[in-house]
PDB file of N, CA and C in Angstrom:
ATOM      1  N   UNK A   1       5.461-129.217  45.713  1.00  0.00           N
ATOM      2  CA  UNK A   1       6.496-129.924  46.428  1.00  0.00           C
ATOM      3  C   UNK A   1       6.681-129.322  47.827  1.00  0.00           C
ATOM      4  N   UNK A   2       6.675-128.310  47.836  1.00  0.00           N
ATOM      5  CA  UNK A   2       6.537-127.397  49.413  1.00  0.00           C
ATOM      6  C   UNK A   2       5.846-127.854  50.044  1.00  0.00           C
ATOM      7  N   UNK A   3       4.515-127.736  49.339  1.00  0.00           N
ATOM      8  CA  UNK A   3       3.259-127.731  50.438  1.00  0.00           C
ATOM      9  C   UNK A   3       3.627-129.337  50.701  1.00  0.00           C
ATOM     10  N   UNK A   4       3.730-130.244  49.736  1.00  0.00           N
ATOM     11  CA  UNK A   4       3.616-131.997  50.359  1.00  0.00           C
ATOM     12  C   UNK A   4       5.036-131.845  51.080  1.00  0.00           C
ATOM     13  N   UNK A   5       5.841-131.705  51.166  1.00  0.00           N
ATOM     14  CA  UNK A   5       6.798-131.935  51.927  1.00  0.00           C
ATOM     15  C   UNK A   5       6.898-131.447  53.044  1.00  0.00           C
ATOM     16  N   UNK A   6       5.811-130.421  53.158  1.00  0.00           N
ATOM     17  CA  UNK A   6       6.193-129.754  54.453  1.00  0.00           C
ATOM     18  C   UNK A   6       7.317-128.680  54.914  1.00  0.00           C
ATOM     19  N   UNK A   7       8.102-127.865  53.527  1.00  0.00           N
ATOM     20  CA  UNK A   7       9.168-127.388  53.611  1.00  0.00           C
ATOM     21  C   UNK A   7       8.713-125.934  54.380  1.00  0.00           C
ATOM     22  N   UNK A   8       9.959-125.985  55.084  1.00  0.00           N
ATOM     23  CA  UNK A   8       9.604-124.263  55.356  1.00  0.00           C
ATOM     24  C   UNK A   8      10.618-123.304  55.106  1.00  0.00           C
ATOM     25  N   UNK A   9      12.008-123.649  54.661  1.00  0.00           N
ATOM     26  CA  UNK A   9      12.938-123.332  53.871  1.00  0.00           C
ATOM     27  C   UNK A   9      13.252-123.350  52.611  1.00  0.00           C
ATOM     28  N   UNK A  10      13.352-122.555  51.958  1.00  0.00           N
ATOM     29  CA  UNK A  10      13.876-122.170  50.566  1.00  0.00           C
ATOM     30  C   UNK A  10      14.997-121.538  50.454  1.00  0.00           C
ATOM     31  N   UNK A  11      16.146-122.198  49.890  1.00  0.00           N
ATOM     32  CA  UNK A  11      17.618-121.333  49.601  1.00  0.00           C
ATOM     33  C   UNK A  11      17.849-121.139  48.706  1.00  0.00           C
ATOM     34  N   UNK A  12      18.218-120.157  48.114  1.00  0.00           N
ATOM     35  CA  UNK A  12      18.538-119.117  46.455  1.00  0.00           C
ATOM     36  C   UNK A  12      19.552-119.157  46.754  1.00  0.00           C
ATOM     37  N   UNK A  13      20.367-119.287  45.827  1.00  0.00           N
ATOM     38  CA  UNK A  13      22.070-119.376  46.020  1.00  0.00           C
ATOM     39  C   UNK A  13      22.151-118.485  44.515  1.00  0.00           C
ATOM     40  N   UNK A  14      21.103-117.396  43.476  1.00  0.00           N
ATOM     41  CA  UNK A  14      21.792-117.134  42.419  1.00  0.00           C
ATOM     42  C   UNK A  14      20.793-115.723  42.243  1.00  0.00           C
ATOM     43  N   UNK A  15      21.587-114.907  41.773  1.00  0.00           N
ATOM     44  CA  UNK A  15      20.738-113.686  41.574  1.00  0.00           C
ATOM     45  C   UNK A  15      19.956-113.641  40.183  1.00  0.00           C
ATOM     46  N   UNK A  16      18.485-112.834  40.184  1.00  0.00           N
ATOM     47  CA  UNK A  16      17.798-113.227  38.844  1.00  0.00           C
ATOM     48  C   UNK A  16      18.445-113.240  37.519  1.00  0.00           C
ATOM     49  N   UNK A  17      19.277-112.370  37.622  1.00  0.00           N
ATOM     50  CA  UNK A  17      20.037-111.757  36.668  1.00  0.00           C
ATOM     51  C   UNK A  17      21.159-111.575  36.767  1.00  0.00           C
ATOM     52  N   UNK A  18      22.575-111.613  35.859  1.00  0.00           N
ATOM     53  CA  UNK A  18      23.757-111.731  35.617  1.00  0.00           C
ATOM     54  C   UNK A  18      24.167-111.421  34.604  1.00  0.00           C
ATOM     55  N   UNK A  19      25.105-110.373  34.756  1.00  0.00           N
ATOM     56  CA  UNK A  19      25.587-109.797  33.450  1.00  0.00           C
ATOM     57  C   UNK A  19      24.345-109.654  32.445  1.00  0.00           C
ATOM     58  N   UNK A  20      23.411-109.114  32.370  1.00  0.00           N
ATOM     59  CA  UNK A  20      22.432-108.995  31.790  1.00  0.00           C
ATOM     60  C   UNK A  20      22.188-110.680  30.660  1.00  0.00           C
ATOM     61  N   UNK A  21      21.901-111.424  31.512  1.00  0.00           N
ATOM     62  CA  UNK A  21      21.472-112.898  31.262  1.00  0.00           C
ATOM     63  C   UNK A  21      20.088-112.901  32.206  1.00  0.00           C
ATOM     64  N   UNK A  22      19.833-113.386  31.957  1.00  0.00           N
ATOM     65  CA  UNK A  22      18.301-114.238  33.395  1.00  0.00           C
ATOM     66  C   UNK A  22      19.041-115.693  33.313  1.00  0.00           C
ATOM     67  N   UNK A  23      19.339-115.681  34.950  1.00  0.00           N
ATOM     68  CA  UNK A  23      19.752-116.896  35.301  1.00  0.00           C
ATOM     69  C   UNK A  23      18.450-117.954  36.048  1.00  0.00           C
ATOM     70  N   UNK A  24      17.445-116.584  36.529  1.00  0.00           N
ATOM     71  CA  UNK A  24      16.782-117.418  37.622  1.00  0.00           C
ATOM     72  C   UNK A  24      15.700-116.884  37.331  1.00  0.00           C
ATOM     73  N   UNK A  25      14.218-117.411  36.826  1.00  0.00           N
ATOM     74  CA  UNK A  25      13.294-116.683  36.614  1.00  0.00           C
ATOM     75  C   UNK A  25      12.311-116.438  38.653  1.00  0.00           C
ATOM     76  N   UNK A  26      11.885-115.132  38.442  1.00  0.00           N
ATOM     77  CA  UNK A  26      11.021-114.839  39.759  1.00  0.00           C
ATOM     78  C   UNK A  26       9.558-115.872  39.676  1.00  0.00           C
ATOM     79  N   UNK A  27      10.213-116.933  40.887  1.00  0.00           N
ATOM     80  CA  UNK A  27       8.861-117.556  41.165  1.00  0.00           C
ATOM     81  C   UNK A  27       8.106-116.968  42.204  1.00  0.00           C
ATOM     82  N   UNK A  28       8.504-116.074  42.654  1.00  0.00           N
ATOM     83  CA  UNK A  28       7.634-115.625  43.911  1.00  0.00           C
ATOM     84  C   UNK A  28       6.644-114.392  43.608  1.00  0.00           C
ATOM     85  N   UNK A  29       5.850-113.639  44.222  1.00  0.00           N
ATOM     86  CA  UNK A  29       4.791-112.851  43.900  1.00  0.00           C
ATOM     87  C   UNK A  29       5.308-111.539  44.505  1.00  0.00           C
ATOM     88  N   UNK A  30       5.078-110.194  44.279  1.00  0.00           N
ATOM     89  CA  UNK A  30       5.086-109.513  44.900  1.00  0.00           C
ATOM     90  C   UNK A  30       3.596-108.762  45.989  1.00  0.00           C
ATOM     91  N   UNK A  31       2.721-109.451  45.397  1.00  0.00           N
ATOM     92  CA  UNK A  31       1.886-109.585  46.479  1.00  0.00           C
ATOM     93  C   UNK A  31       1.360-110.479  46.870  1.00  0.00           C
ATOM     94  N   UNK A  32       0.413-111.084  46.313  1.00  0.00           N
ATOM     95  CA  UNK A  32      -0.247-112.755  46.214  1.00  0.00           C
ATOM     96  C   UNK A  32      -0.355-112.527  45.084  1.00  0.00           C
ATOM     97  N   UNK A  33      -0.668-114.376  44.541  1.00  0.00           N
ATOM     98  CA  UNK A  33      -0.945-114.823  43.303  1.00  0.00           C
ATOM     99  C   UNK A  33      -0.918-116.403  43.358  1.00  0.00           C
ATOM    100  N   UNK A  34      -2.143-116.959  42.396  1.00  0.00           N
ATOM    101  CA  UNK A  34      -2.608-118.349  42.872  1.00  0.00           C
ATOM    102  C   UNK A  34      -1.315-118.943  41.300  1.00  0.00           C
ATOM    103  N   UNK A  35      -0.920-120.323  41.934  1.00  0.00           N
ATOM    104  CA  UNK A  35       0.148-121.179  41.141  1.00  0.00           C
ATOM    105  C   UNK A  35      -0.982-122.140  41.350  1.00  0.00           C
ATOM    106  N   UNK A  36      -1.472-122.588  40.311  1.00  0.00           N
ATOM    107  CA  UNK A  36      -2.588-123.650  40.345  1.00  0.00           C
ATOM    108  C   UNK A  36      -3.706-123.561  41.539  1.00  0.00           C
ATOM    109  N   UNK A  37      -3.740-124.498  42.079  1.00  0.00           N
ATOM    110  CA  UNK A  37      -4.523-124.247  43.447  1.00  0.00           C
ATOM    111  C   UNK A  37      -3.558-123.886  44.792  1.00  0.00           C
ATOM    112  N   UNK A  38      -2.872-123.060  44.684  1.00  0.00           N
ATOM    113  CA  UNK A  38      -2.187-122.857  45.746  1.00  0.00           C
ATOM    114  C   UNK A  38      -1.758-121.417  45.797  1.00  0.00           C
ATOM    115  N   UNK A  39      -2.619-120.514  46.696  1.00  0.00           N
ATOM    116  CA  UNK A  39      -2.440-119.203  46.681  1.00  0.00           C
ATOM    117  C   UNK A  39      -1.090-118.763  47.995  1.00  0.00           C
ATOM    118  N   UNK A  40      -0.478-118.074  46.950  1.00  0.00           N
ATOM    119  CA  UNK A  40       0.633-117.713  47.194  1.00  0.00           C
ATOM    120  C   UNK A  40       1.148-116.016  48.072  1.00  0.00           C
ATOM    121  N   UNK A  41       1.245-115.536  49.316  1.00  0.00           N
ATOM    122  CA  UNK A  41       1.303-114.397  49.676  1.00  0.00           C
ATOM    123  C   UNK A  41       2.025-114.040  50.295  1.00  0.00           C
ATOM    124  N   UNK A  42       2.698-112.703  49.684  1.00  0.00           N
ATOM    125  CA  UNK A  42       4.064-112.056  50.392  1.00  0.00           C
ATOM    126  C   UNK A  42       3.914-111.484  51.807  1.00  0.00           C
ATOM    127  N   UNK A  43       4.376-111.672  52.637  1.00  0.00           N
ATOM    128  CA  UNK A  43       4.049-110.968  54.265  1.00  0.00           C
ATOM    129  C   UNK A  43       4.887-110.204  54.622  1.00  0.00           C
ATOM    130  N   UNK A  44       6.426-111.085  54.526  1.00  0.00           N
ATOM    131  CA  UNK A  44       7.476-109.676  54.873  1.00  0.00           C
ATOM    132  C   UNK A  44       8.465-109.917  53.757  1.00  0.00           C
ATOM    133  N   UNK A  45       9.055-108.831  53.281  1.00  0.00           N
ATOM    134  CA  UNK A  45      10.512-108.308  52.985  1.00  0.00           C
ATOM    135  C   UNK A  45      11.399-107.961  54.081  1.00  0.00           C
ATOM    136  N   UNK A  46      12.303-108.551  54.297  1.00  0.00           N
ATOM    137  CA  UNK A  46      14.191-108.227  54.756  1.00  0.00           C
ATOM    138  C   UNK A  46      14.685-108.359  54.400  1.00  0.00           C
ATOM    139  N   UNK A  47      15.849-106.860  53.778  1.00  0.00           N
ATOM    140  CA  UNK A  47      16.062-106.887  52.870  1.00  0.00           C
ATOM    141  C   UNK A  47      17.782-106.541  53.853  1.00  0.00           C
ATOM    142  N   UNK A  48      18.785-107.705  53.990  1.00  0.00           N
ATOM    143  CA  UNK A  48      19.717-107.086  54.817  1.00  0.00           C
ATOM    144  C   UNK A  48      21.148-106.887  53.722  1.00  0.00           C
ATOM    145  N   UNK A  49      22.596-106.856  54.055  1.00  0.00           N
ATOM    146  CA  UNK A  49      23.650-106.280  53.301  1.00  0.00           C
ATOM    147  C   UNK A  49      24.049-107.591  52.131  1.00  0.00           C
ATOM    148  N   UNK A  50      24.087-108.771  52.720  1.00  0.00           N
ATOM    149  CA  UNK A  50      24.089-109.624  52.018  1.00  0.00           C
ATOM    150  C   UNK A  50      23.392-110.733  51.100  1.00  0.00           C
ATOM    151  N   UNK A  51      22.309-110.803  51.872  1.00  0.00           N
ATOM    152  CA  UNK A  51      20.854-111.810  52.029  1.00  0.00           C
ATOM    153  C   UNK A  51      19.577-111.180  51.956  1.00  0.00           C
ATOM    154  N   UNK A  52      18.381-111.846  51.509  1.00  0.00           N
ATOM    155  CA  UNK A  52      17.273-110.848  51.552  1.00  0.00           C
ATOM    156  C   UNK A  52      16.200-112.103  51.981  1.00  0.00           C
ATOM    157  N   UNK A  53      15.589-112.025  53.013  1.00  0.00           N
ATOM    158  CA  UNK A  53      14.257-112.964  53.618  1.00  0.00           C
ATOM    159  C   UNK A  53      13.202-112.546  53.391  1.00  0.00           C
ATOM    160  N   UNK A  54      12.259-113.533  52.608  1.00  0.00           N
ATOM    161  CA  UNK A  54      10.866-113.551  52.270  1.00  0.00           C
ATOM    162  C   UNK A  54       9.741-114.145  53.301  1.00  0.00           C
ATOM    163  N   UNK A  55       9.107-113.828  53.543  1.00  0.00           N
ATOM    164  CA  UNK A  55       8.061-114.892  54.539  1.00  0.00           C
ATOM    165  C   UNK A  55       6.900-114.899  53.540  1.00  0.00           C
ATOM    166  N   UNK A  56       6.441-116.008  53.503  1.00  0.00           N
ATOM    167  CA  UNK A  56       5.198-116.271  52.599  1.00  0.00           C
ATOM    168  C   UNK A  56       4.245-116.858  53.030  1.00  0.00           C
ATOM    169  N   UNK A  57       2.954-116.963  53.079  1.00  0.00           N
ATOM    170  CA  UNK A  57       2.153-117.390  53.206  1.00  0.00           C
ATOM    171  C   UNK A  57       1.533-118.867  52.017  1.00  0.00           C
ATOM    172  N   UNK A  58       1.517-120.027  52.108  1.00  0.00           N
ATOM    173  CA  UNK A  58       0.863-120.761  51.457  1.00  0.00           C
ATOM    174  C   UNK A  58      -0.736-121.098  51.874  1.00  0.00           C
ATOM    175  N   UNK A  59      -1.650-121.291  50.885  1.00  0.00           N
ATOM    176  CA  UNK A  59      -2.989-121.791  51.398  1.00  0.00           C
ATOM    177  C   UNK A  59      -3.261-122.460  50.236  1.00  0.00           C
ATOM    178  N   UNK A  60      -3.913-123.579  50.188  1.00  0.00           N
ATOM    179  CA  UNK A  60      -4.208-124.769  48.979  1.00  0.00           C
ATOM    180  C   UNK A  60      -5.994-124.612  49.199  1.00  0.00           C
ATOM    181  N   UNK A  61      -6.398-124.104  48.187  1.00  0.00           N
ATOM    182  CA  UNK A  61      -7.821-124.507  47.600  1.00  0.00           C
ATOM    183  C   UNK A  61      -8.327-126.008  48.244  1.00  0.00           C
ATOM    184  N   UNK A  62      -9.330-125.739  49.348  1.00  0.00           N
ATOM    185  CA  UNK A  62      -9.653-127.362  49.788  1.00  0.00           C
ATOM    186  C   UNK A  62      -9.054-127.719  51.373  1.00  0.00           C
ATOM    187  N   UNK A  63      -8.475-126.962  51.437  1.00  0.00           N
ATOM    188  CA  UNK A  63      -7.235-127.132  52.919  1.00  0.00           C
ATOM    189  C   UNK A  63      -8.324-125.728  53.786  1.00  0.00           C
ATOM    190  N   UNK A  64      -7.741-126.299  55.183  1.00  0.00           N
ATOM    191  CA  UNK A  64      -8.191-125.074  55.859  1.00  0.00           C
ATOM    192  C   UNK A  64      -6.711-124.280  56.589  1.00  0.00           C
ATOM    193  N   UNK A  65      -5.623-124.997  56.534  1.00  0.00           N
ATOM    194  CA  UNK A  65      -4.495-124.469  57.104  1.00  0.00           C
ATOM    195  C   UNK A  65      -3.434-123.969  56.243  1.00  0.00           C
ATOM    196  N   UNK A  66      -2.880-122.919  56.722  1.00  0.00           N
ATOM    197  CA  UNK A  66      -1.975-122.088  56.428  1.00  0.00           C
ATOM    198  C   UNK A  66      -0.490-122.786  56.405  1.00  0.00           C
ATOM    199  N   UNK A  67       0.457-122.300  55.540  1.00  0.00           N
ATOM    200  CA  UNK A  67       1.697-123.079  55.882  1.00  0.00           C
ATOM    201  C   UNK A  67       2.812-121.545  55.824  1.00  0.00           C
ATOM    202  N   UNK A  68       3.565-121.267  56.469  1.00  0.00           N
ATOM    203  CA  UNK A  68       4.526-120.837  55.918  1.00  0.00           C
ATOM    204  C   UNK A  68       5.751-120.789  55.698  1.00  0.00           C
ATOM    205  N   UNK A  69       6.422-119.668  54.864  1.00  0.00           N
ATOM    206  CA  UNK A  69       7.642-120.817  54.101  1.00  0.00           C
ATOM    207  C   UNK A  69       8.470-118.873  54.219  1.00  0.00           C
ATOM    208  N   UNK A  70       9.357-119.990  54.559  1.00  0.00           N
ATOM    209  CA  UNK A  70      10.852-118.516  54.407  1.00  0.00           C
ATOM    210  C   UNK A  70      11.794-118.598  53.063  1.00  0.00           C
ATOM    211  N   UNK A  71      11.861-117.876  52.283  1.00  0.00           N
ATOM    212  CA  UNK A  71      13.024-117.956  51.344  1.00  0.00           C
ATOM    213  C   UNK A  71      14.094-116.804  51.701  1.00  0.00           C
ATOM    214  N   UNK A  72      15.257-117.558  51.679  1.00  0.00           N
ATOM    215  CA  UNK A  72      16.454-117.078  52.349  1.00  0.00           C
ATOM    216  C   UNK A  72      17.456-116.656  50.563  1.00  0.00           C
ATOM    217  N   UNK A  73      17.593-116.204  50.146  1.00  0.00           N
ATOM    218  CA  UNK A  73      18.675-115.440  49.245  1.00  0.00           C
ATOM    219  C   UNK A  73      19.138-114.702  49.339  1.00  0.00           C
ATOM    220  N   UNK A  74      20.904-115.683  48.910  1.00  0.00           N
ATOM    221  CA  UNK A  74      21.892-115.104  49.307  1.00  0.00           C
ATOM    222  C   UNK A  74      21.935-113.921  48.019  1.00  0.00           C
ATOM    223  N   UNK A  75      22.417-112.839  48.306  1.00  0.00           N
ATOM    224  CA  UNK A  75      22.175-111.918  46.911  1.00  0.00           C
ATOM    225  C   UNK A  75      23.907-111.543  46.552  1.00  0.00           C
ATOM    226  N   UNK A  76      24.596-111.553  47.336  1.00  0.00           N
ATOM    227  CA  UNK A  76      26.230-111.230  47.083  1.00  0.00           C
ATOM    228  C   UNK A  76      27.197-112.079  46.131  1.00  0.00           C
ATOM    229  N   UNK A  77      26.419-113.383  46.039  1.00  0.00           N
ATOM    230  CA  UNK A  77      27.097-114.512  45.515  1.00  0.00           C
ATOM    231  C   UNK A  77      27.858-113.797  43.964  1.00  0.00           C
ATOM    232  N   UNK A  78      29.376-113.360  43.942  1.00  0.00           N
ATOM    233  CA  UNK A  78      29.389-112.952  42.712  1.00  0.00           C
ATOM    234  C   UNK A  78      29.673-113.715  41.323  1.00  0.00           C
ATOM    235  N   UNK A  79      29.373-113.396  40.214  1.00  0.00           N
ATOM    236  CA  UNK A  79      29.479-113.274  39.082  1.00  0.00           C
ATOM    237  C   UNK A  79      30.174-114.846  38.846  1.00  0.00           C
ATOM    238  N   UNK A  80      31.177-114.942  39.089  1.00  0.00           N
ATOM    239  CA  UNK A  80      32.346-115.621  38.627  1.00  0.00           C
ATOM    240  C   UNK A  80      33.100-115.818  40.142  1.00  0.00           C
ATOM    241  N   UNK A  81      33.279-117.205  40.261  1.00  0.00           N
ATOM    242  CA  UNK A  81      33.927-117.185  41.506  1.00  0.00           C
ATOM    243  C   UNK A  81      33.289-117.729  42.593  1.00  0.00           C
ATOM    244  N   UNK A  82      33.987-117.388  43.260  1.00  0.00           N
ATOM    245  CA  UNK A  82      33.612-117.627  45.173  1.00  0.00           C
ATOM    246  C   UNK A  82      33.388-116.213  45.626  1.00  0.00           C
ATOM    247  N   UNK A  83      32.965-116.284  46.597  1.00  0.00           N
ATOM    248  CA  UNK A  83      32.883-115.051  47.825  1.00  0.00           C
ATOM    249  C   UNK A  83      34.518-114.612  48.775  1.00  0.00           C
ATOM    250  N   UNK A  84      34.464-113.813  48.373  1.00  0.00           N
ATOM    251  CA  UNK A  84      36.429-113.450  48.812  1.00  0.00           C
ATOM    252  C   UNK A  84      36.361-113.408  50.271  1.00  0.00           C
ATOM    253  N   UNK A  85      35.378-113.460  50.859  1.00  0.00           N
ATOM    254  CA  UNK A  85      35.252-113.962  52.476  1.00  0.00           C
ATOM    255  C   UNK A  85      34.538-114.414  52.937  1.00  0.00           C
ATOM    256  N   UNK A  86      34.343-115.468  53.860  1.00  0.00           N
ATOM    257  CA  UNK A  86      32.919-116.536  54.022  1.00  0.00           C
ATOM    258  C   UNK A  86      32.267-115.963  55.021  1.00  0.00           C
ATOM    259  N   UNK A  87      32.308-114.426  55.416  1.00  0.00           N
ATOM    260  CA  UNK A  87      31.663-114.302  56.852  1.00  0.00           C
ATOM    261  C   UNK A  87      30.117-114.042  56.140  1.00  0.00           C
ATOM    262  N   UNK A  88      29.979-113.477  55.489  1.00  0.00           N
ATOM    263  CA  UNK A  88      28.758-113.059  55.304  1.00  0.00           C
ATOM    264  C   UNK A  88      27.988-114.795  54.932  1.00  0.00           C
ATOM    265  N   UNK A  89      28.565-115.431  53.687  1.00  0.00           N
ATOM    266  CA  UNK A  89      28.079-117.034  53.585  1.00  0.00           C
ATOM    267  C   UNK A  89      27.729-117.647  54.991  1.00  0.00           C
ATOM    268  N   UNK A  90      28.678-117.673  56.115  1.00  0.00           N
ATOM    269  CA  UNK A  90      28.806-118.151  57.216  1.00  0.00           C
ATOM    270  C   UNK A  90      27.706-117.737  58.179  1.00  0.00           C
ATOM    271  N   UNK A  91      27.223-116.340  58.208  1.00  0.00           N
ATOM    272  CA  UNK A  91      26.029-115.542  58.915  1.00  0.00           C
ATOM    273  C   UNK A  91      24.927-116.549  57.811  1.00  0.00           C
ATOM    274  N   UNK A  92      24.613-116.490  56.686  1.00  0.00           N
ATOM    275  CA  UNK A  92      23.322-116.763  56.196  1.00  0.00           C
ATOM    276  C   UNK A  92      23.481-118.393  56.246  1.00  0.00           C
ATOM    277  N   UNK A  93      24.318-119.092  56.641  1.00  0.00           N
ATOM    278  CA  UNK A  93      23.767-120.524  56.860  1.00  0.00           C
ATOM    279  C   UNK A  93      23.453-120.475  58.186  1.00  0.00           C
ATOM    280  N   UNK A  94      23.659-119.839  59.106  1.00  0.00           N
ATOM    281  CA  UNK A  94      23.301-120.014  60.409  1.00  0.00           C
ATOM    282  C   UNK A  94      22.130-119.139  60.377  1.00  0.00           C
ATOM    283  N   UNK A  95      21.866-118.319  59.672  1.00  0.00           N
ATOM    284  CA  UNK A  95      20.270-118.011  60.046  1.00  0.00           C
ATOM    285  C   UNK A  95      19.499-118.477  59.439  1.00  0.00           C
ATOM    286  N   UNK A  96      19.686-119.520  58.155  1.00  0.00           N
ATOM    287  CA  UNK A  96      18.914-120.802  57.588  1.00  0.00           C
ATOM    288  C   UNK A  96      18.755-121.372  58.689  1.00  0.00           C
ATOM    289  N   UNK A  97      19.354-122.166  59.577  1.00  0.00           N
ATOM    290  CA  UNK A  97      19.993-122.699  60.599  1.00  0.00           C
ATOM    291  C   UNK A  97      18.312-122.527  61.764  1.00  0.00           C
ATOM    292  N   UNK A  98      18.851-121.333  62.080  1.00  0.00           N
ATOM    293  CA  UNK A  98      18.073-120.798  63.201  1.00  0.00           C
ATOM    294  C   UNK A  98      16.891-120.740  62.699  1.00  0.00           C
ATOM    295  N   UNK A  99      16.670-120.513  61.926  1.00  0.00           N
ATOM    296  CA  UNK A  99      15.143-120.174  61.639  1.00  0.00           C
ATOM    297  C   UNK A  99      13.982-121.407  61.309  1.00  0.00           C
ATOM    298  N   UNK A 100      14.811-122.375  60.836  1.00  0.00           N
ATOM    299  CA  UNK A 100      14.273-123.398  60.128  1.00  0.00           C
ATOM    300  C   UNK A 100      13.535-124.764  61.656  1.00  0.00           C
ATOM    301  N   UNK A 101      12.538-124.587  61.902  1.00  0.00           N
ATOM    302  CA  UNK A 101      12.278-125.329  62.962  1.00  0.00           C
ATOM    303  C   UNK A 101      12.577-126.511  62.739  1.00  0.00           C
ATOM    304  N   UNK A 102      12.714-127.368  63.815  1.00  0.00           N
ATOM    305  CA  UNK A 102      13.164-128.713  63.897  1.00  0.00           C
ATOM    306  C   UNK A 102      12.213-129.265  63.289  1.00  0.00           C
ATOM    307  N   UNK A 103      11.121-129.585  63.444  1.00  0.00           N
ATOM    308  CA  UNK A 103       9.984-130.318  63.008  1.00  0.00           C
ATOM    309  C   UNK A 103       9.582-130.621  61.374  1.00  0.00           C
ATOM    310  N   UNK A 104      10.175-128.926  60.599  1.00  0.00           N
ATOM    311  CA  UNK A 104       9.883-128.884  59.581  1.00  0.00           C
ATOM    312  C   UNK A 104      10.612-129.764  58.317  1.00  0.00           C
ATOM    313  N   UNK A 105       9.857-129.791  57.430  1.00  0.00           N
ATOM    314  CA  UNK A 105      10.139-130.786  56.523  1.00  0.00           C
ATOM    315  C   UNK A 105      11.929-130.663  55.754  1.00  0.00           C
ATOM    316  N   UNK A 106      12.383-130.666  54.435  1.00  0.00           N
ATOM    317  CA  UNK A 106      13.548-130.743  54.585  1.00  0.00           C
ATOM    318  C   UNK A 106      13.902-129.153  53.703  1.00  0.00           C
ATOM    319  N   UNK A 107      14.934-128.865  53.411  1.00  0.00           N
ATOM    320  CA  UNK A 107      14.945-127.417  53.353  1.00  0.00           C
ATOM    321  C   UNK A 107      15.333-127.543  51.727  1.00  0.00           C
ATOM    322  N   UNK A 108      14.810-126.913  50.982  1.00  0.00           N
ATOM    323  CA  UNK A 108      14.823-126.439  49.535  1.00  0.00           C
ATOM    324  C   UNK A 108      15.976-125.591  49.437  1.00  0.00           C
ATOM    325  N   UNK A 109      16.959-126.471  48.494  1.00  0.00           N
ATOM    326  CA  UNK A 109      18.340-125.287  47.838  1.00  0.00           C
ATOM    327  C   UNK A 109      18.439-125.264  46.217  1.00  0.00           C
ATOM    328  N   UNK A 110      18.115-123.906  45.708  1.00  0.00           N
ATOM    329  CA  UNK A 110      18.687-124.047  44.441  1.00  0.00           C
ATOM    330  C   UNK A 110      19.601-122.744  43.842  1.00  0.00           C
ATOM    331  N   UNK A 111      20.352-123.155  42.876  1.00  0.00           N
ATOM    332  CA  UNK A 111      21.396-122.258  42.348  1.00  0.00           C
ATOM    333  C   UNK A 111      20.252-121.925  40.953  1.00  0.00           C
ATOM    334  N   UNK A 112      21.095-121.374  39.874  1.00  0.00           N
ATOM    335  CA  UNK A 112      20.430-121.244  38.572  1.00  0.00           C
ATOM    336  C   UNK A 112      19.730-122.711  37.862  1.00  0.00           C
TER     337      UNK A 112
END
């Protein structure tokens, strides 16, 4: 769905784990790793107070071009509840925001 859509945003709104539950299983790689025909590779970790940014590399078996894709997760989101202040929420939609080029396809959000 990435690669056909053209996405270059990904938003995590839920941490893997909660209260020792798995809410969110890890689709991403910690180094590369092929998901059918579509090899998958980690480039950067930022890892900041609230949020943590992935840059990835996509390449499809058959393709000669590269795509890449940012996943933005929010990691503070707590437990139960809301966020007891929106500044930090408020910083990570605007650097969804900023980062996400105009051109690119439409931006991927999921919770658990």
């Amino acid at each position: 769905m990435v690669w056909q859509e053209n996405c270059f945003s990904i938003v995590m709104i839920t941490k893997l784990v909660e209260v020792g539950r798995v809410k969110c299983c890890k689709y991403w790689p910690d180094d590369s790793e092929m998901y059918g025909d579509i090899q998958i590779t980690l480039l950067k970790t930022e890892t900041l107070a609230e949020y943590t940014v992935r840059t990835f590399a996509l390449e499809r078996r058959g393709y000669s071009t590269k795509h890449e894709v940012r996943q933005f997760h929010f990691t503070s989101w707590p437990e139960h509840g809301v966020p007891y202040h929106a500044t930090g929420l408020l910083a990570f939609i605007r650097r969804v925001k900023a980062s996400t080029p105009p051109d690119a396809g439409p931006v991927v959000v999921h919770c658990r």
